[in-house]
C-alpha atoms as a PDB file:
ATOM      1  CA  UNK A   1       0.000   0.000   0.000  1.00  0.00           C
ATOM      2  CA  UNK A   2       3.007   2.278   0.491  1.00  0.00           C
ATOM      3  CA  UNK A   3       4.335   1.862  -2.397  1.00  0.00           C
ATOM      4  CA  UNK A   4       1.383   2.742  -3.787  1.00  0.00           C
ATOM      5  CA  UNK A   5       0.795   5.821  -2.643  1.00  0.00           C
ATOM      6  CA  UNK A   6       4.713   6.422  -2.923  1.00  0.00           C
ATOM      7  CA  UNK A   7       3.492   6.469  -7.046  1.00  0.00           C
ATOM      8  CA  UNK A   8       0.178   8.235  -6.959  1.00  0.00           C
ATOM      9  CA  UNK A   9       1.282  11.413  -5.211  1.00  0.00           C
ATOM     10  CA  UNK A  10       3.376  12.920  -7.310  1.00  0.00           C
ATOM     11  CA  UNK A  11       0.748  11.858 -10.165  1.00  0.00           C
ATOM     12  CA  UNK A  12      -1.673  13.410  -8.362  1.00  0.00           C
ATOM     13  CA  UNK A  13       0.401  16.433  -7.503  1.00  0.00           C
ATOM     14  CA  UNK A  14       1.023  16.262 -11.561  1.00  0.00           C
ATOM     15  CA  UNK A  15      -2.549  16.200 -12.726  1.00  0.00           C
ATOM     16  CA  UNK A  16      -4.005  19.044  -9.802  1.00  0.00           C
ATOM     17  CA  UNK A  17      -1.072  21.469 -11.299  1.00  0.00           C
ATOM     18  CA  UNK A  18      -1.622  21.079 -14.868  1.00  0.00           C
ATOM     19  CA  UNK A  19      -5.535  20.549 -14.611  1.00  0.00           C
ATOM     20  CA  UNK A  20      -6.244  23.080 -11.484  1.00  0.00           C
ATOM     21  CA  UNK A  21      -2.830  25.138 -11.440  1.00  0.00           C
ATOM     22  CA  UNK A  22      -1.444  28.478 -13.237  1.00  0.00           C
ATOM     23  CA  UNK A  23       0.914  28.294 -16.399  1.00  0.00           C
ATOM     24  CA  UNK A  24       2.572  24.933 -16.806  1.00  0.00           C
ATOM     25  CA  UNK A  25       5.065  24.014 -19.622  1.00  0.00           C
ATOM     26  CA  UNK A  26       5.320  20.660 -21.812  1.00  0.00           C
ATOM     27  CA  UNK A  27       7.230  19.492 -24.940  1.00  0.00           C
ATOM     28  CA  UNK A  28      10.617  20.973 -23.633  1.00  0.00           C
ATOM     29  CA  UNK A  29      12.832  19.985 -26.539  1.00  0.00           C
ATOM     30  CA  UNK A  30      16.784  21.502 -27.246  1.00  0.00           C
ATOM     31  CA  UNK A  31      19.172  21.250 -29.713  1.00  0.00           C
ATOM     32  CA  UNK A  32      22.483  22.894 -30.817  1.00  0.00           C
ATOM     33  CA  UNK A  33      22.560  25.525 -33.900  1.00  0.00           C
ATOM     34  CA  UNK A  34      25.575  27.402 -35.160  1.00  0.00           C
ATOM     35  CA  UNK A  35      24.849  30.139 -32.647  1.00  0.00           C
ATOM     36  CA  UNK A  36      24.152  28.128 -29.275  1.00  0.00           C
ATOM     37  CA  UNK A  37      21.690  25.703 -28.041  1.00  0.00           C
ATOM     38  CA  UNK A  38      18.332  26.244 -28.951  1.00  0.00           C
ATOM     39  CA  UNK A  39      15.381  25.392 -26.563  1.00  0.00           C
ATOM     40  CA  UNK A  40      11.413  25.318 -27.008  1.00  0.00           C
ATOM     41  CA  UNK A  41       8.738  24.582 -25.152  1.00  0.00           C
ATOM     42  CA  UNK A  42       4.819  24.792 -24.611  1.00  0.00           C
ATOM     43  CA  UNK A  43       2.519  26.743 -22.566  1.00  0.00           C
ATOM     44  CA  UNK A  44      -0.576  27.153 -21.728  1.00  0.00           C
ATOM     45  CA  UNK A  45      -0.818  30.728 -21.847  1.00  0.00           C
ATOM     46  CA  UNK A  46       0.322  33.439 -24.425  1.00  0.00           C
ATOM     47  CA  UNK A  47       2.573  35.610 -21.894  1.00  0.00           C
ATOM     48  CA  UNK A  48       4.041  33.811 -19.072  1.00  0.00           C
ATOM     49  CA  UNK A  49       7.325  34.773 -16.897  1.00  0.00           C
ATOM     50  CA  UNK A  50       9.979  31.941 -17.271  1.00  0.00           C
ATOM     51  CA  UNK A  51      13.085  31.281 -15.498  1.00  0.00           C
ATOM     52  CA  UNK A  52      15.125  29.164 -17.283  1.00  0.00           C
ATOM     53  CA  UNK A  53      17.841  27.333 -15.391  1.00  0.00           C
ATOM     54  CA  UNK A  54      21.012  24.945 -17.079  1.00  0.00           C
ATOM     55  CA  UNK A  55      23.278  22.668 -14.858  1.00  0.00           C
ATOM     56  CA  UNK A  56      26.503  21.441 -16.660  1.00  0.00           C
ATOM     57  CA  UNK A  57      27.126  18.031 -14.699  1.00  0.00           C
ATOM     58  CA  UNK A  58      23.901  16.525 -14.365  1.00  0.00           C
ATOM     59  CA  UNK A  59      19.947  16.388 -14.860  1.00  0.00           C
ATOM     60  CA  UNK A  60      18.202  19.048 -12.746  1.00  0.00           C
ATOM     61  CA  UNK A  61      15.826  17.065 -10.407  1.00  0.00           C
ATOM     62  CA  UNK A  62      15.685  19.344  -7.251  1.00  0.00           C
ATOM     63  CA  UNK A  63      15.777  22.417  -5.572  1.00  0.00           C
ATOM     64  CA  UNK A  64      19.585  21.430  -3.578  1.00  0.00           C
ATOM     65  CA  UNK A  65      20.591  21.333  -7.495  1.00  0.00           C
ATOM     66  CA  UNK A  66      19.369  24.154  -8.540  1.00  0.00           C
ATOM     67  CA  UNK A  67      21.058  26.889  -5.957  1.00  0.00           C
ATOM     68  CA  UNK A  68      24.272  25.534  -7.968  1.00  0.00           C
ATOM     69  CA  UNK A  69      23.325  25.876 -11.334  1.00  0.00           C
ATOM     70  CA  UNK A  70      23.093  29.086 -13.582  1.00  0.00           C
ATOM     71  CA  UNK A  71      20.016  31.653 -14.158  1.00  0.00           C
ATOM     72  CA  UNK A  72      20.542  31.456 -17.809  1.00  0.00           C
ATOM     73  CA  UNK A  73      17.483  33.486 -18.562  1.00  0.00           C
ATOM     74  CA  UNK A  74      14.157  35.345 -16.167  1.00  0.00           C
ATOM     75  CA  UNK A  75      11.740  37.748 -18.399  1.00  0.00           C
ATOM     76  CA  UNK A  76       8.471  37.181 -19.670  1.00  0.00           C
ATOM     77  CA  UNK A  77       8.222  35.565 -23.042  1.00  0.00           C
ATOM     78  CA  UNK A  78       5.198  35.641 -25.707  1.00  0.00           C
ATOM     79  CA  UNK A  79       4.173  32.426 -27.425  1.00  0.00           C
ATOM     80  CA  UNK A  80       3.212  31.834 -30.706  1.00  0.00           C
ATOM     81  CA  UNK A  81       0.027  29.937 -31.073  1.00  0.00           C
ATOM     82  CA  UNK A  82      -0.321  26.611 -31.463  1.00  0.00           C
ATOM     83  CA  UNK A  83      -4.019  26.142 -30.587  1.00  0.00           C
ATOM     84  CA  UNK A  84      -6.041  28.018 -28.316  1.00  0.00           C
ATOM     85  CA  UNK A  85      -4.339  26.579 -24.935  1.00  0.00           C
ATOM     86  CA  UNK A  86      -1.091  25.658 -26.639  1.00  0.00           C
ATOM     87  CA  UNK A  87       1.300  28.137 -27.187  1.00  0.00           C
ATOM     88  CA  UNK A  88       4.876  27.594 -28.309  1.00  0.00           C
ATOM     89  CA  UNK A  89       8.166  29.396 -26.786  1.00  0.00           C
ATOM     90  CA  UNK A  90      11.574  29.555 -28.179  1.00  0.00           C
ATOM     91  CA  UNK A  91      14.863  30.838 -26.326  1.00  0.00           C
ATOM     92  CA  UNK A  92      18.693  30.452 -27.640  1.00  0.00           C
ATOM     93  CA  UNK A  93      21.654  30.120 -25.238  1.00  0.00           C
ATOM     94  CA  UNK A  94      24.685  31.651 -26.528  1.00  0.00           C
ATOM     95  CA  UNK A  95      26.439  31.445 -23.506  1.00  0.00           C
ATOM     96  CA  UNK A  96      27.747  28.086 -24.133  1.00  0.00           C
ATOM     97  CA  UNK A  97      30.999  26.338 -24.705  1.00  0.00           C
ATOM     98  CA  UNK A  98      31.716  23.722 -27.545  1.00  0.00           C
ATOM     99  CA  UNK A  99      31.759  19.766 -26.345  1.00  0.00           C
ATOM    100  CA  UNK A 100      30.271  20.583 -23.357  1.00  0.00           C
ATOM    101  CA  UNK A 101      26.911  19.155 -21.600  1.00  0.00           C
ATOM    102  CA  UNK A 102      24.180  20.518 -20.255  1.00  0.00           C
ATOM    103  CA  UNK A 103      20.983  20.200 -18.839  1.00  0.00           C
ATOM    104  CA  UNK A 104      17.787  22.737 -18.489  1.00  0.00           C
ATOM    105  CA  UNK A 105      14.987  23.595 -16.393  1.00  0.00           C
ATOM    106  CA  UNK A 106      12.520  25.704 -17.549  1.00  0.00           C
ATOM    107  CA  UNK A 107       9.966  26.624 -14.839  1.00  0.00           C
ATOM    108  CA  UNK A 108       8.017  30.033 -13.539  1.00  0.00           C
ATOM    109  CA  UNK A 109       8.695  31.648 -10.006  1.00  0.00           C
ATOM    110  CA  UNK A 110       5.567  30.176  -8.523  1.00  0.00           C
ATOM    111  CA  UNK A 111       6.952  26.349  -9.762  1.00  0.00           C
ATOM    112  CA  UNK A 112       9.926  27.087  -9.018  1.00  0.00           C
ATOM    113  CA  UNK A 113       8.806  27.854  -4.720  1.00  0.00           C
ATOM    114  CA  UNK A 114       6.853  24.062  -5.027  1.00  0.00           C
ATOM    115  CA  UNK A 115       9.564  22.082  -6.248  1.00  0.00           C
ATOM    116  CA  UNK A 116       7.886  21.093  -9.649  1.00  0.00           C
ATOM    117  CA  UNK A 117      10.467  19.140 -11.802  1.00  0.00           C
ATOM    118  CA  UNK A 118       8.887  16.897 -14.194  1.00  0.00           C
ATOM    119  CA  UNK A 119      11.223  14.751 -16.657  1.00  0.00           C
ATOM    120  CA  UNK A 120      10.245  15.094 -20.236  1.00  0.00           C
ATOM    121  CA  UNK A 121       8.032  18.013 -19.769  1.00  0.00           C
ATOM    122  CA  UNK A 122       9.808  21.443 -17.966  1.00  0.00           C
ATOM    123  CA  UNK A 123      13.655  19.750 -18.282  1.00  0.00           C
ATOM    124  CA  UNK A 124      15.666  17.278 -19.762  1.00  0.00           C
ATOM    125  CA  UNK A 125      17.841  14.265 -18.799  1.00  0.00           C
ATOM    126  CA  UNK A 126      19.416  13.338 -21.878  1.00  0.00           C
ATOM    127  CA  UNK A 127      22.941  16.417 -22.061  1.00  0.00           C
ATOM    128  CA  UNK A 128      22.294  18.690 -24.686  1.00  0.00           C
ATOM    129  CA  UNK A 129      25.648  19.606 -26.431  1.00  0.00           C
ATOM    130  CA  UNK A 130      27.083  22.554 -28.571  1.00  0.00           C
ATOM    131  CA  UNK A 131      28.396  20.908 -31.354  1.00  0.00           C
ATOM    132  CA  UNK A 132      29.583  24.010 -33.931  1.00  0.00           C
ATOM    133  CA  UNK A 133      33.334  23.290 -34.898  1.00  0.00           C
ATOM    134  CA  UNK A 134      35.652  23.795 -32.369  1.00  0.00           C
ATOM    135  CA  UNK A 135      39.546  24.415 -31.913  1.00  0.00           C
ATOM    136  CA  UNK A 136      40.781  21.325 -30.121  1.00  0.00           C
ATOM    137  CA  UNK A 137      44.057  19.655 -28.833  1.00  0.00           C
ATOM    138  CA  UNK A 138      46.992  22.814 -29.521  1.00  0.00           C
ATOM    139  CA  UNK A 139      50.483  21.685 -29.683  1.00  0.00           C
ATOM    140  CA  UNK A 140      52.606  24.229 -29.588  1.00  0.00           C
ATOM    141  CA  UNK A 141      56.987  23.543 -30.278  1.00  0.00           C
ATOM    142  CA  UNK A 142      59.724  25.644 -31.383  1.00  0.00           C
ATOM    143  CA  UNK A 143      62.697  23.960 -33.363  1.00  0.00           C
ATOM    144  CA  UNK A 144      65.269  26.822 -34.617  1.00  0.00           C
ATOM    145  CA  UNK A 145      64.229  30.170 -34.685  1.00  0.00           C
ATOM    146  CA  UNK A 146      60.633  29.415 -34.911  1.00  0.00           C
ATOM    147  CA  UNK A 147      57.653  28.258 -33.153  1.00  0.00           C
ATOM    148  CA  UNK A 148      55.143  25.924 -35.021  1.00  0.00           C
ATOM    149  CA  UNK A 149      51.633  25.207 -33.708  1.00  0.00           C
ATOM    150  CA  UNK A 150      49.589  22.486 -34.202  1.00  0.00           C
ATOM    151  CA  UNK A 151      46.104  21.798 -33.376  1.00  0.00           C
ATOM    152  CA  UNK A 152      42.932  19.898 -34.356  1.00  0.00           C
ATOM    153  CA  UNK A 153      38.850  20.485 -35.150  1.00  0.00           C
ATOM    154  CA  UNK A 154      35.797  18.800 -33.555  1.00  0.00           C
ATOM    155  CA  UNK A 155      32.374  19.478 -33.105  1.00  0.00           C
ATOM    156  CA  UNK A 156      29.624  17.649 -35.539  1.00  0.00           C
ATOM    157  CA  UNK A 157      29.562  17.891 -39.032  1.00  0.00           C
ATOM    158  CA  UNK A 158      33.186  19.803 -38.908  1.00  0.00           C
ATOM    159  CA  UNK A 159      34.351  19.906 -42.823  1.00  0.00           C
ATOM    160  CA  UNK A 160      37.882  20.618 -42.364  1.00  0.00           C
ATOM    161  CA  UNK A 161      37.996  22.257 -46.263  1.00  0.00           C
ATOM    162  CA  UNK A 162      35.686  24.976 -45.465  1.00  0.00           C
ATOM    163  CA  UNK A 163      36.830  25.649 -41.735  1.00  0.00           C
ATOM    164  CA  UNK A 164      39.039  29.236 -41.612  1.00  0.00           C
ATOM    165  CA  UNK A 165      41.426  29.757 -38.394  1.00  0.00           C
ATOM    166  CA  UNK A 166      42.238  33.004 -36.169  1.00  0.00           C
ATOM    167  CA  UNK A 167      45.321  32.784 -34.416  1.00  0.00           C
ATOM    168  CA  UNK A 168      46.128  35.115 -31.680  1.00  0.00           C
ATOM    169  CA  UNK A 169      49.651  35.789 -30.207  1.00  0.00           C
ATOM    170  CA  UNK A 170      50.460  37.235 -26.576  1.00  0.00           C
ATOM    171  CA  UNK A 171      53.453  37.835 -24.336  1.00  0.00           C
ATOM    172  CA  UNK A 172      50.847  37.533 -21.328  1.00  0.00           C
ATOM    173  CA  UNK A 173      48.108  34.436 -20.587  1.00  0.00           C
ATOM    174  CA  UNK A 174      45.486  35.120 -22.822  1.00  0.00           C
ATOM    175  CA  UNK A 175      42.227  34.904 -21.142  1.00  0.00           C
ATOM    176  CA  UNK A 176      39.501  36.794 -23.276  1.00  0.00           C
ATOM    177  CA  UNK A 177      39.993  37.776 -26.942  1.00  0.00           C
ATOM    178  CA  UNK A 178      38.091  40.934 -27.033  1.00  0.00           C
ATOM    179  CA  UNK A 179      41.488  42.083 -25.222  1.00  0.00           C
ATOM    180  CA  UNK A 180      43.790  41.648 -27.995  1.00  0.00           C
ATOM    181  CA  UNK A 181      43.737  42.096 -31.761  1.00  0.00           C
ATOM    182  CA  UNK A 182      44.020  38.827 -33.819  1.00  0.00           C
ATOM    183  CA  UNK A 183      47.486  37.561 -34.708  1.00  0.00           C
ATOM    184  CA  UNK A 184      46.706  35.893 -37.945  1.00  0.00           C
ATOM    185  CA  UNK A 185      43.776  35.724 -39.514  1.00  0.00           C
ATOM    186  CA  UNK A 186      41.957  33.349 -42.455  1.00  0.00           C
ATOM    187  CA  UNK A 187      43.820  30.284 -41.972  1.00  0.00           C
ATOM    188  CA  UNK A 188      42.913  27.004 -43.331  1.00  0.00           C
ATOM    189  CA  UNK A 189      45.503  24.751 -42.799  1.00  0.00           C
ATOM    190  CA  UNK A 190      45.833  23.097 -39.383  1.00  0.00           C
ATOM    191  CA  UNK A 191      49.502  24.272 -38.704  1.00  0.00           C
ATOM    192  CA  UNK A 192      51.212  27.741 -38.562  1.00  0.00           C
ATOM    193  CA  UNK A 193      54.986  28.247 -38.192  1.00  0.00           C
ATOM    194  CA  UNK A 194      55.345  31.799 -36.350  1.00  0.00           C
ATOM    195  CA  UNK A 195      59.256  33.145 -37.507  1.00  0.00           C
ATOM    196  CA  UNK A 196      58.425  36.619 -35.832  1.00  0.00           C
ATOM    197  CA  UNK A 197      59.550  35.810 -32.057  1.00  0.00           C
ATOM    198  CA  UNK A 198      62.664  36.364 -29.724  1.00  0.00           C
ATOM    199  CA  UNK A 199      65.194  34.364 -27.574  1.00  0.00           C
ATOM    200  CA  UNK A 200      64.231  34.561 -23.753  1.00  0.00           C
ATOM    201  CA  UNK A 201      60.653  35.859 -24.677  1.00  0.00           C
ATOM    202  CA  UNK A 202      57.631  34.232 -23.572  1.00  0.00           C
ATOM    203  CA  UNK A 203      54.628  33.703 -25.699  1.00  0.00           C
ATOM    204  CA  UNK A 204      50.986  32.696 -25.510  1.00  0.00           C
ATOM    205  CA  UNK A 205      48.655  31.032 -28.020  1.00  0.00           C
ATOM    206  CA  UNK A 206      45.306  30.801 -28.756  1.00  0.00           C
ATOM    207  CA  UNK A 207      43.970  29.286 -31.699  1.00  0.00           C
ATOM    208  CA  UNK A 208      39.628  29.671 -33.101  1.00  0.00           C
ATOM    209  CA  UNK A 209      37.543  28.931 -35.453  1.00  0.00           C
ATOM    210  CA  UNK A 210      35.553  31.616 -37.555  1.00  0.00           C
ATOM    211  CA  UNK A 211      32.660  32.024 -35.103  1.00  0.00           C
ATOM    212  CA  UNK A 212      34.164  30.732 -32.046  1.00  0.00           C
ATOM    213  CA  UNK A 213      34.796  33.249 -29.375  1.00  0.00           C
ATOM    214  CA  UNK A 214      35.672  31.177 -26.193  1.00  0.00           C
ATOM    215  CA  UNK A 215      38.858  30.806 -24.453  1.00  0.00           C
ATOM    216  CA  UNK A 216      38.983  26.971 -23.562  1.00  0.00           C
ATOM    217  CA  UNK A 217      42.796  26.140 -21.502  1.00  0.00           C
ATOM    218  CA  UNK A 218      44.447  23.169 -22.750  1.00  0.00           C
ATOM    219  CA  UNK A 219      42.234  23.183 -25.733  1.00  0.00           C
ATOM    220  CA  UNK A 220      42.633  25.963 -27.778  1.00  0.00           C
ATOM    221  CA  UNK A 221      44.657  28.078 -26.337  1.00  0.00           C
ATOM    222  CA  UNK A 222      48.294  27.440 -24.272  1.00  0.00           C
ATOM    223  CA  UNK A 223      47.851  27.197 -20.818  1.00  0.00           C
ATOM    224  CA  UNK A 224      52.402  27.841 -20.260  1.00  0.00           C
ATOM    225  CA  UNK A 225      54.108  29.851 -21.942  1.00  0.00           C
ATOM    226  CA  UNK A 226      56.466  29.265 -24.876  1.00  0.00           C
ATOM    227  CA  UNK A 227      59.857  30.689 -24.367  1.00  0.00           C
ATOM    228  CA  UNK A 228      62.752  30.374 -26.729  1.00  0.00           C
ATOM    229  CA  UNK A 229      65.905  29.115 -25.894  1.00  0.00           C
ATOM    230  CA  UNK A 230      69.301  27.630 -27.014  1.00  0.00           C
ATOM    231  CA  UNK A 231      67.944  24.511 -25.448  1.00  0.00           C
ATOM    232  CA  UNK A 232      66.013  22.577 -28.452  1.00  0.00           C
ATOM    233  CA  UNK A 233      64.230  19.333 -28.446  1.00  0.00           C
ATOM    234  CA  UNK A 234      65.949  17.574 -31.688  1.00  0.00           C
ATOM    235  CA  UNK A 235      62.959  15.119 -31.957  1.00  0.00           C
ATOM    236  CA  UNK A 236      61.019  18.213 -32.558  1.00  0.00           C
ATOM    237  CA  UNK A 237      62.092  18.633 -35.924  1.00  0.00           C
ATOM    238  CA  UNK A 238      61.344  14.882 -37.173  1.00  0.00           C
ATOM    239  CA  UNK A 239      57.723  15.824 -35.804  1.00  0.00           C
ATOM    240  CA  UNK A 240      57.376  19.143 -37.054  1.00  0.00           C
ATOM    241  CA  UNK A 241      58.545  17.400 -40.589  1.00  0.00           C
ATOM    242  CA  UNK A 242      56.081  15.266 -40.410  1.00  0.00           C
ATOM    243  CA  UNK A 243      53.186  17.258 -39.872  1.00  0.00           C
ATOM    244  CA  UNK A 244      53.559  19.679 -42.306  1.00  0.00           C
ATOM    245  CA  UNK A 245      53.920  16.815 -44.786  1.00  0.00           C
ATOM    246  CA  UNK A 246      50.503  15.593 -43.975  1.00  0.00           C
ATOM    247  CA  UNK A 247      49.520  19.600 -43.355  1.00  0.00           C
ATOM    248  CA  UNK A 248      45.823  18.485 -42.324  1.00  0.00           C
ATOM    249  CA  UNK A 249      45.714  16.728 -38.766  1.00  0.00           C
ATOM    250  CA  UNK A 250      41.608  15.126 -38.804  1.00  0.00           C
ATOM    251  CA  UNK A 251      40.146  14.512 -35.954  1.00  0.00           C
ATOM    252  CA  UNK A 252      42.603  13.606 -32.642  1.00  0.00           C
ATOM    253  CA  UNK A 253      43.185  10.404 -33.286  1.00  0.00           C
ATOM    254  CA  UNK A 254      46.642  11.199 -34.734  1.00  0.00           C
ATOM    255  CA  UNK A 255      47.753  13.722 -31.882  1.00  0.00           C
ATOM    256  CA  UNK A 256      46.578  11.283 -28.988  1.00  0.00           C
ATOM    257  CA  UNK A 257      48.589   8.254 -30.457  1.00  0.00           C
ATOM    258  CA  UNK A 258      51.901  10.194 -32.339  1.00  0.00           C
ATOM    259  CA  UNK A 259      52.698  13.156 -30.735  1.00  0.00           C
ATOM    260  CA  UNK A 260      51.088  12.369 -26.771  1.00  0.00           C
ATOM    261  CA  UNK A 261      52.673   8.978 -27.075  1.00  0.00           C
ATOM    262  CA  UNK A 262      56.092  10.616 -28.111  1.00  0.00           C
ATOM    263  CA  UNK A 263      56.286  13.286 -25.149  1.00  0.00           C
ATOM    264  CA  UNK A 264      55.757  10.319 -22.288  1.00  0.00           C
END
């Protein structure tokens, strides 16, 4: 008999909001566009104030969760009709990073006070990622008087004969780009050897795709700096060789196994 009432009260709870309560939302669906990840969802009322919440380690279920995720989003929204007590809301989040997961909750203040977290209908379980291509897996070396960087593209449907590169140069950690002007600009190959640089001087890279704007450490941009000296790695120069004879690393497959394997 427990057990059975353990199932029927949050049913209950369930069909008294949605038949007897305020606004409620359905249909929550999300995917990722080149801009961000795109969310929609139904209402049953034209003009409603949402709060729209997104945790980025796992599946928003209660309010403990919640105080540690972000406020992506609080106005009121107006639906486009769908029927006469459907109406359908849209909402892009651009503050997102590529390859990462995330999970939403889209709710109103009053749902938000009762706890109202419904799977399938006001948030999702199954990660939504960003997927537009992505700078991934820099290798930066220097062999003679240069310094050659490496790196690699993901994110879906990357077509690495159409993707153009941004790289940006710094004698200080680079941390946002709208700080410094870019380096080198429409790129297409997936190396660059930089000949403009100094003995003893330190140097920071960061590497993007046209469209990305992020800063990710360890990805796409160097996380130490780069500092010439008299001091070379000779095996450098048998890999350097051999990536600019095959010019176009795909995917990481090749970094992980060559040039990760070689530095252990």
């Amino acid at each position: 008999m427990q057990k059975i009432i353990l199932i029927l009260c949050p049913l209950l709870i369930f069909i008294f909001t949605f038949v007897f309560g305020g606004a409620y939302i359905t249909e929550l669906k999300g995917k990722s566009i080149k801009d961000g990840i795109y969310l929609q969802w139904v209402a049953n009322t034209n003009r409603e104030l949402f709060l729209i919440y997104r945790n980025t380690n796992q599946p928003i279920l209660s309010v403990d969760i919640l105080t540690n995720s972000k406020l992506v989003e609080y106005k009121e929204f107006s639906g486009e009709s769908l029927t006469n007590s459907n109406f359908l809301f849209t909402f892009t989040d651009k503050d997102v990073d590529s390859g990462e997961k995330y999970f939403y909750f889209v709710t109103t203040v009053e749902d938000v006070d009762k706890g109202l977290f419904y799977p399938g209908t006001n948030l999702n379980l199954t990660p939504l990622f960003f997927t537009a291509p992505f700078v991934t897996n820099l290798l930066v070396t220097n062999y003679g008087k240069s310094i050659f960087i490496f790196w690699d593209a993901g994110g879906e449907e990357t077509n690495e004969g159409k993707l153009i590169f941004t790289i940006y140069k710094s004698t200080n950690k680079i941390e946002k780009l709208d700080e410094l002007s870019p380096y080198v600009v429409n790129i297409s190959d997936f190396y660059f050897e930089d000949e403009d640089i100094k003995e003893g001087e330190a140097y920071y890279y960061a590497v993007v795709v046209d469209g990305q704007k992020r800063i990710l450490p360890g990805k796409n941009s160097t996380i130490f700096p780069v500092i010439i000296s008299r001091e070379l790695k000779k095996e450098n120069l048998e890999i350097i060789r051999e990536l600019k004879e095959i010019k176009k690393i795909k995917k990481s497959e090749f970094l992980k196994d060559y040039l990760w394997g070689r530095e252990k």
